[in-house]
Protein backbone atom coordinates (compact mmCIF):
# COMPACT_ATOMS: atom_id res chain seq x y z
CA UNK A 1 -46.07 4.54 -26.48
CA UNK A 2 -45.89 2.16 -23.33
CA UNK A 3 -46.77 -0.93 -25.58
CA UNK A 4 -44.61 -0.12 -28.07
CA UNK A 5 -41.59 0.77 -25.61
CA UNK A 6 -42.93 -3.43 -23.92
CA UNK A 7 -42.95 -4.37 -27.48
CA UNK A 8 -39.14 -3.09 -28.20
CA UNK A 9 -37.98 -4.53 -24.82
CA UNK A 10 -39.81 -8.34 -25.84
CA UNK A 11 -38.00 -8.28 -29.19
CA UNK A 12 -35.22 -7.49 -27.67
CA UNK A 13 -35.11 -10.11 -25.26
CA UNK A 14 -36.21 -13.11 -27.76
CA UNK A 15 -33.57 -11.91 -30.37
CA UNK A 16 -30.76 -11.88 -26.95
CA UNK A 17 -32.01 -15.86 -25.99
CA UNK A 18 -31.83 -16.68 -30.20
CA UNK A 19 -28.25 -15.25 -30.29
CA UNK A 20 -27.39 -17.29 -26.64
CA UNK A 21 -29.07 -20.51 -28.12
CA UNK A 22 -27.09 -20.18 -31.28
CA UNK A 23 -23.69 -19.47 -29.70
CA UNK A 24 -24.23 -22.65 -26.93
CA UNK A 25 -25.05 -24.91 -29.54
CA UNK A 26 -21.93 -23.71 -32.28
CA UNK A 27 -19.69 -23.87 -29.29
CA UNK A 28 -20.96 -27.37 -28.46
CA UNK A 29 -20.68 -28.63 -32.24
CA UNK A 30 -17.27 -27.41 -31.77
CA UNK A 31 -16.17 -28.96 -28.56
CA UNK A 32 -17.54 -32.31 -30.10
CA UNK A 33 -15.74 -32.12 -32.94
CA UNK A 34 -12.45 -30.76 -30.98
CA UNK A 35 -12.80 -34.21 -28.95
CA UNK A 36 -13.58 -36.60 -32.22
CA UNK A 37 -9.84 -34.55 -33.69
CA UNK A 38 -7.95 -35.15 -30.72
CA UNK A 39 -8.94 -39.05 -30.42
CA UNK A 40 -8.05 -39.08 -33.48
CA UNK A 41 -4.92 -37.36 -33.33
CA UNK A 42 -3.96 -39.57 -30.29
CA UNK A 43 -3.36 -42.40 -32.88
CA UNK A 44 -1.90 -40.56 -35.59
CA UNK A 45 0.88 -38.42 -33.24
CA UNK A 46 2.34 -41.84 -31.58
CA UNK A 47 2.70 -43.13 -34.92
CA UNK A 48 4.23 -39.89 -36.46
CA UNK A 49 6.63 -39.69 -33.60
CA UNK A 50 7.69 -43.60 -34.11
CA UNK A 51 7.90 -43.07 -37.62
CA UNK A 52 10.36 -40.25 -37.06
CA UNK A 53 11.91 -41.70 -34.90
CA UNK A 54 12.79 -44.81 -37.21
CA UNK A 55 13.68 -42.63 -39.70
CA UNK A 56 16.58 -41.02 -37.47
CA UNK A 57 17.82 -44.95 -36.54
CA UNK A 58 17.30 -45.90 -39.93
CA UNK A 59 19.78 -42.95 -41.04
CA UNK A 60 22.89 -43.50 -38.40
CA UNK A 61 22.88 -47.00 -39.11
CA UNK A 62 23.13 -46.50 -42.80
CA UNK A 63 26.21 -43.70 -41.32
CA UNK A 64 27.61 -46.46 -39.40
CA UNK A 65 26.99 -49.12 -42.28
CA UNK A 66 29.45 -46.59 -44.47
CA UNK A 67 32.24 -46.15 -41.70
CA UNK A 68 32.62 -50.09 -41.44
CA UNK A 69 33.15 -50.37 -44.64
CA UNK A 70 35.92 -47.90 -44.65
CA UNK A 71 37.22 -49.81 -41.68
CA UNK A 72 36.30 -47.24 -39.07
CA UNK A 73 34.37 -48.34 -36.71
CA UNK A 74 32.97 -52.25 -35.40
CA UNK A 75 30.04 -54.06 -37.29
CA UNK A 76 28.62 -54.35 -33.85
CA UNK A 77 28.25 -50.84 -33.27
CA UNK A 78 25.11 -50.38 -34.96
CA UNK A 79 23.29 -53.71 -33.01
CA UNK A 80 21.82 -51.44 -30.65
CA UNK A 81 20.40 -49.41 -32.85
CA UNK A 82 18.70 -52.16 -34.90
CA UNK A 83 17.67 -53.71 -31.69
CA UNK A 84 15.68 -50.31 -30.75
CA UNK A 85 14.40 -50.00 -34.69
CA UNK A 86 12.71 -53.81 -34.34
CA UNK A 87 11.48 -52.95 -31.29
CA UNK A 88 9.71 -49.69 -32.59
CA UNK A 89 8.47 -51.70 -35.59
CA UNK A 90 6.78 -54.50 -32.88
CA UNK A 91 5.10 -51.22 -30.94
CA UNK A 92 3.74 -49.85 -34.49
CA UNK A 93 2.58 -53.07 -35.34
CA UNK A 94 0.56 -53.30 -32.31
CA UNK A 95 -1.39 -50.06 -32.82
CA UNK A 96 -2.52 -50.52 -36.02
CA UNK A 97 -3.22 -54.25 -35.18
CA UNK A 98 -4.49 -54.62 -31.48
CA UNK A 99 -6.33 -57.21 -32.50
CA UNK A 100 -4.26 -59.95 -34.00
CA UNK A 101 -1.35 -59.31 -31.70
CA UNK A 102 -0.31 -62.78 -29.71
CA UNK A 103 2.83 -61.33 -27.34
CA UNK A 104 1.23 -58.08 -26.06
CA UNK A 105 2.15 -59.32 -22.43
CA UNK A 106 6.00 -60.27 -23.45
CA UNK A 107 6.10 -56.91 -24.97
CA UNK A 108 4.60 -54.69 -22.62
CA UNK A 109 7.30 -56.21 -19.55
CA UNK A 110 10.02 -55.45 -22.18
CA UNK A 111 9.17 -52.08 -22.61
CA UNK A 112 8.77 -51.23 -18.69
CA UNK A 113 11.62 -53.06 -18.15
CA UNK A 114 13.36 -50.54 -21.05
CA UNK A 115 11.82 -47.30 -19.56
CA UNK A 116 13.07 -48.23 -16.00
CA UNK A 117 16.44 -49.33 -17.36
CA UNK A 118 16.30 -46.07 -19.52
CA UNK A 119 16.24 -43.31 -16.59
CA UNK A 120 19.00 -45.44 -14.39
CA UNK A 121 21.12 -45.00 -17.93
CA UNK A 122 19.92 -41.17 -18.09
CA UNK A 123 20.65 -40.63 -14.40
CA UNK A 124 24.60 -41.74 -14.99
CA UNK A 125 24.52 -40.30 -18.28
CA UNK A 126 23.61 -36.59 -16.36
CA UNK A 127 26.34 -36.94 -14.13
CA UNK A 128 28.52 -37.66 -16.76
CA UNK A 129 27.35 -34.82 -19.05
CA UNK A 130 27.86 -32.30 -15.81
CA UNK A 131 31.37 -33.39 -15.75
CA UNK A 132 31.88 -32.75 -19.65
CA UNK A 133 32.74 -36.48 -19.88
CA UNK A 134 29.70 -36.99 -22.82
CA UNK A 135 28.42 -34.76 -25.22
CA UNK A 136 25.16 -33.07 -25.06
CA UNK A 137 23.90 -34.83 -28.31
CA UNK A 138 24.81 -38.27 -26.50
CA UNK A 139 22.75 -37.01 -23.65
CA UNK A 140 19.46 -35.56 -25.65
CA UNK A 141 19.46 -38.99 -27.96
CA UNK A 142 18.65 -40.79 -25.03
CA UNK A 143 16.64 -38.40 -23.30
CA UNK A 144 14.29 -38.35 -26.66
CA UNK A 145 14.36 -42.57 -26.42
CA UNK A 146 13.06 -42.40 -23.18
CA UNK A 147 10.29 -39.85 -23.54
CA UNK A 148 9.37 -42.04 -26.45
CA UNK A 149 9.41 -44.83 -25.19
CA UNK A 150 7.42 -44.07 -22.06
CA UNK A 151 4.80 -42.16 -23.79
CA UNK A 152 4.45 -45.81 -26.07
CA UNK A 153 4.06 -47.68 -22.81
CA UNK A 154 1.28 -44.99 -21.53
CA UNK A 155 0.09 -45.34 -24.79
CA UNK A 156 -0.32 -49.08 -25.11
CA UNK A 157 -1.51 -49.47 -21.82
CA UNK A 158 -4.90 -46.85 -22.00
CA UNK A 159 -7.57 -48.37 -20.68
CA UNK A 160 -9.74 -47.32 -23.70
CA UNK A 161 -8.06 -49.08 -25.71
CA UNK A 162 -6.73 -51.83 -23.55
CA UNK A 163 -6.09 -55.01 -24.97
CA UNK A 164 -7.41 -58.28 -22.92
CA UNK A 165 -4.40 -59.81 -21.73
CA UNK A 166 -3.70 -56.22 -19.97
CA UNK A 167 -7.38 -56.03 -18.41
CA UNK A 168 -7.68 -59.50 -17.02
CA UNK A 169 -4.24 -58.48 -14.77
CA UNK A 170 -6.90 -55.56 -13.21
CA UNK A 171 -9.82 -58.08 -13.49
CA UNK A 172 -13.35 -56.94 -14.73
CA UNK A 173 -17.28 -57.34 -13.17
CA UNK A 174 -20.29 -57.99 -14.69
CA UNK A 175 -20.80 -53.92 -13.49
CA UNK A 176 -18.69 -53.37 -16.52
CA UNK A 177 -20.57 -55.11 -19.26
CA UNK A 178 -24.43 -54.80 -17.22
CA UNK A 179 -24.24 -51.34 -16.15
CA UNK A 180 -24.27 -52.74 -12.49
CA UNK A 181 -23.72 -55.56 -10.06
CA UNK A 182 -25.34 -59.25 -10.82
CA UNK A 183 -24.28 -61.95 -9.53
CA UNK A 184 -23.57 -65.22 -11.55
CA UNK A 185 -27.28 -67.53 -11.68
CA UNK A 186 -25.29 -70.20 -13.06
CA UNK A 187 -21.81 -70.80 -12.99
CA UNK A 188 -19.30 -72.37 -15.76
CA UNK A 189 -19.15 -76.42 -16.15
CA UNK A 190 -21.42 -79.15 -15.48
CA UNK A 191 -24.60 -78.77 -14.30
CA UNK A 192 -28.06 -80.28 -14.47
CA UNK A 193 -29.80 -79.82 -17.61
CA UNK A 194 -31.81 -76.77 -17.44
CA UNK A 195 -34.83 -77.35 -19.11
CA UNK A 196 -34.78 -81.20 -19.07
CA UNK A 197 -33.72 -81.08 -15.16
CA UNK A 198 -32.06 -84.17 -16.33
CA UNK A 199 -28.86 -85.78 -16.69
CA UNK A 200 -25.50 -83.10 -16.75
CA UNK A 201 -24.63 -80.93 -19.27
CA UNK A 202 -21.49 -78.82 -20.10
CA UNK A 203 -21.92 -74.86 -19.31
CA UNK A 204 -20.05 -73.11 -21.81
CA UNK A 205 -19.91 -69.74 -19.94
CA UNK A 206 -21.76 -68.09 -16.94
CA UNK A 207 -25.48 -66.72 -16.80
CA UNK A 208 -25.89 -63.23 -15.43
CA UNK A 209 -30.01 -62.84 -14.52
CA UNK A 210 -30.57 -59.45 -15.54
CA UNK A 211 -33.86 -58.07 -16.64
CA UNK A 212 -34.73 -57.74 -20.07
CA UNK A 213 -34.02 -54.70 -22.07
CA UNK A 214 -30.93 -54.46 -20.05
CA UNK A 215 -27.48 -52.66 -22.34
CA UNK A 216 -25.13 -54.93 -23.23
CA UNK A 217 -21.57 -53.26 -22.74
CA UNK A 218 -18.48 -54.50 -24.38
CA UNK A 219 -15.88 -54.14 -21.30
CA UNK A 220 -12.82 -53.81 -23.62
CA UNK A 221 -12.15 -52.77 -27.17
CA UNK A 222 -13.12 -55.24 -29.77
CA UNK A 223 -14.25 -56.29 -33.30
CA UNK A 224 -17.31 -58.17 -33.87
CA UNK A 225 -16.50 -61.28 -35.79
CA UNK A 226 -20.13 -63.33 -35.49
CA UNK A 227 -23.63 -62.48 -35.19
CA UNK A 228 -26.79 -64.33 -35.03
CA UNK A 229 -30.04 -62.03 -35.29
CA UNK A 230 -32.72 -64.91 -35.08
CA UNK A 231 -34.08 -66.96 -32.46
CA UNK A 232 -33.82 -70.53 -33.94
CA UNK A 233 -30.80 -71.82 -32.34
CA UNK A 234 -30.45 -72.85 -28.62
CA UNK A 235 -28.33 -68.90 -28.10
CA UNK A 236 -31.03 -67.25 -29.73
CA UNK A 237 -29.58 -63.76 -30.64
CA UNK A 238 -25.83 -63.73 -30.15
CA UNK A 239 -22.91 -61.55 -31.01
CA UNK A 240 -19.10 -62.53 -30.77
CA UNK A 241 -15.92 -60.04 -30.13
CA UNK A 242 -12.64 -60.98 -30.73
CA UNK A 243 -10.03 -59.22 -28.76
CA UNK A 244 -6.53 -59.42 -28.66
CA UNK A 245 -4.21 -62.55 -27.26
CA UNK A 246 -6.38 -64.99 -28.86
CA UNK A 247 -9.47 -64.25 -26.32
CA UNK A 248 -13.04 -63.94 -27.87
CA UNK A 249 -15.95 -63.04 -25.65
CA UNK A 250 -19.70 -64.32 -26.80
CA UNK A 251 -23.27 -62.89 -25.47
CA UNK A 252 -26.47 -65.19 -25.88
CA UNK A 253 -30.27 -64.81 -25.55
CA UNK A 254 -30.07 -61.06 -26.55
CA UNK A 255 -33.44 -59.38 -27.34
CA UNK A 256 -32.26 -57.08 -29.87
CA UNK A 257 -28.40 -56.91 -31.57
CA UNK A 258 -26.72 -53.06 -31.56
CA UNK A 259 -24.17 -53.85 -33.95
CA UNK A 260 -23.06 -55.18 -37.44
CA UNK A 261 -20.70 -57.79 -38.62
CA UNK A 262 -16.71 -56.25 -39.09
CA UNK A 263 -17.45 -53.24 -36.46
CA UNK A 264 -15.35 -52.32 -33.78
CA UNK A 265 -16.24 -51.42 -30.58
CA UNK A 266 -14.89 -49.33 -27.94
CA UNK A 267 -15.03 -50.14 -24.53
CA UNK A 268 -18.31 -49.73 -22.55
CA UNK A 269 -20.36 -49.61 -26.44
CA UNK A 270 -23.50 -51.15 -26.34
CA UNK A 271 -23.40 -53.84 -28.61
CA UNK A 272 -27.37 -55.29 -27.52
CA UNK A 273 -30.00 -56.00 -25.08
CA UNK A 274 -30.79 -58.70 -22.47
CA UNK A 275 -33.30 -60.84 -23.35
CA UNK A 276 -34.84 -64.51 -23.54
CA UNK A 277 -34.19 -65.58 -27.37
CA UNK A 278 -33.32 -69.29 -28.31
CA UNK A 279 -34.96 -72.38 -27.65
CA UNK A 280 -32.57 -73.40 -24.53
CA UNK A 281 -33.59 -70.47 -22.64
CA UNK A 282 -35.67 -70.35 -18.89
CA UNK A 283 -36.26 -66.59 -18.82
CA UNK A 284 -34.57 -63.46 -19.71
CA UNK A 285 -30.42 -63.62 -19.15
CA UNK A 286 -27.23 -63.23 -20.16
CA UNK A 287 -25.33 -66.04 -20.96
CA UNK A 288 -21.33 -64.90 -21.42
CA UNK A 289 -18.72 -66.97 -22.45
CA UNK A 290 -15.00 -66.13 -22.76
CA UNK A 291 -12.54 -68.25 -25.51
CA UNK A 292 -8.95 -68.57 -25.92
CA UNK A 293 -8.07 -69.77 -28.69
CA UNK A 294 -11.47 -71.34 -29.66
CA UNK A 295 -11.84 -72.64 -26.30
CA UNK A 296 -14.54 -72.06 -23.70
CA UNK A 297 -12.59 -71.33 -20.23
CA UNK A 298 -14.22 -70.57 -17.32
CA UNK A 299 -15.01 -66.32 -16.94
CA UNK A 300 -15.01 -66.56 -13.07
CA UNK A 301 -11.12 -66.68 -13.28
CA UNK A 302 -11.19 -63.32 -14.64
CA UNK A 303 -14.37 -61.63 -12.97
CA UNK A 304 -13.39 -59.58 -9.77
């Protein structure tokens, strides 16, 4: 009776740990796939709400539009409105491109500049609402403007998805892209040839010693537009990302490539490994370059 009674208690027990097991991992399947939906729906609900949003200019200027004609109001009463609809249109544009845009910086100072002119406007408009001077509609149009427009800019300006004009203002570190601190073993522009020791030669980029096997990290959101998975050429391995502004940042001498030709990558992906491929090549490093428009330009100006 006493080993079946230990028996009964033991097959109780393992059945109580399958049941826990079973519920911890559902519950993290579904918190994974609650965070893939709402990254997701991140992109989607800006859009939605700018899309409704044009919609609602689209249909008082059409109003307007009608009312000139019949002589009733100014031509020039619907500018503003078009001026806030092209605007809107630039913003969409820039999520569903952030990587061929070339005035993200222009556009990002218009837009604070909007937002801060925006709640001086609503903080008049308040008073005059309180004294029954404007109606409440007036009043809630450009409250929902504002809220829109402010959740754009916080939007646009998310770190995880931060173009590169925005992130060299804040500055990056080889931290960022190495997992930690290295200093640069061999700085941008002429130097003596390294494996000659003669004569000068032109440094593309800068050369972080780190040991091999080390991640690669891409420090901001890109698409991979070059790879070279063999060791013949003087870069060995290499992978290029092009980012947005007309910068491109390229990693040389890699050991072993992490990604494919046409992916993107988020920011702190790894996209390879440190290594010592290519014939110009003294031991295992990083050589990184960063290009503006197709031209090497020194990375120290934007390291930190």
């Amino acid at each position: 009776m006493n080993n079946f009674s230990s028996l009964l208690k033991y097959n109780k027990l393992v059945l109580f740990l399958f049941i826990l097991c079973f519920f911890t991992l559902t519950t993290t399947s579904l918190i994974g796939k609650s965070q893939v939906t709402q990254i997701k729906f991140k992109d989607d609900k800006i859009l939605e709400l700018i899309d409704l949003r044009k919609k609602e200019l689209n249909s008082k200027i059409s109003n307007l539009n009608d009312l000139h004609k019949e002589g009733l109001v100014s031509i020039n009463q619907a500018d503003y409105l078009k001026s806030e609809l092209k605007e809107l249109q630039q913003f969409e544009f820039i999520i569903k491109n952030p990587f061929t845009v070339s005035y993200m910086g222009t556009l990002q100072d218009k837009l604070e500049k909007s937002v801060e002119s925006m709640k001086e406007e609503l903080k008049l408009k308040e008073d005059l609402w309180v004294e029954g001077l404007i109606s409440t509609r007036d009043l809630r149009n450009l409250e929902e403007k504002a809220s829109l427009y402010n959740y754009i800019l916080s939007f646009l300006t998310d770190e995880s998805r931060m173009p590169f004009f925005l992130l060299q203002k804040k500055g990056f570190s080889s931290k960022d892209i190495l997992g930690k601190y290295y200093p640069i073993s061999s700085p941008f522009g002429f130097r003596k040839d390294p494996i000659s020791g003669n004569g000068k030669q032109f440094h593309s980029g800068v050369d972080f010693k780190a040991n091999s096997g080390t991640p690669i990290r891409a420090p901001f959101i890109g698409k991979v537009v070059k790879v070279i998975n063999g060791s013949n050429s003087g870069g060995g391995r290499q992978i290029k990302l092009k980012h947005a502004e007309g910068f491109e940042t390229v990693y040389m001498h890699l050991s072993k490539l992490k990604v494919k030709y046409g992916q993107i990558v988020q920011v702190g992906e790894i996209i390879g490994y440190v290594g010592n491929s290519g014939y110009r090549v003294t031991g295992p490093h990083l050589h990184f370059e960063i290009r503006l428009n197709g031209i090497s330009v020194n990375p120290a100006k934007y390291l930190k």
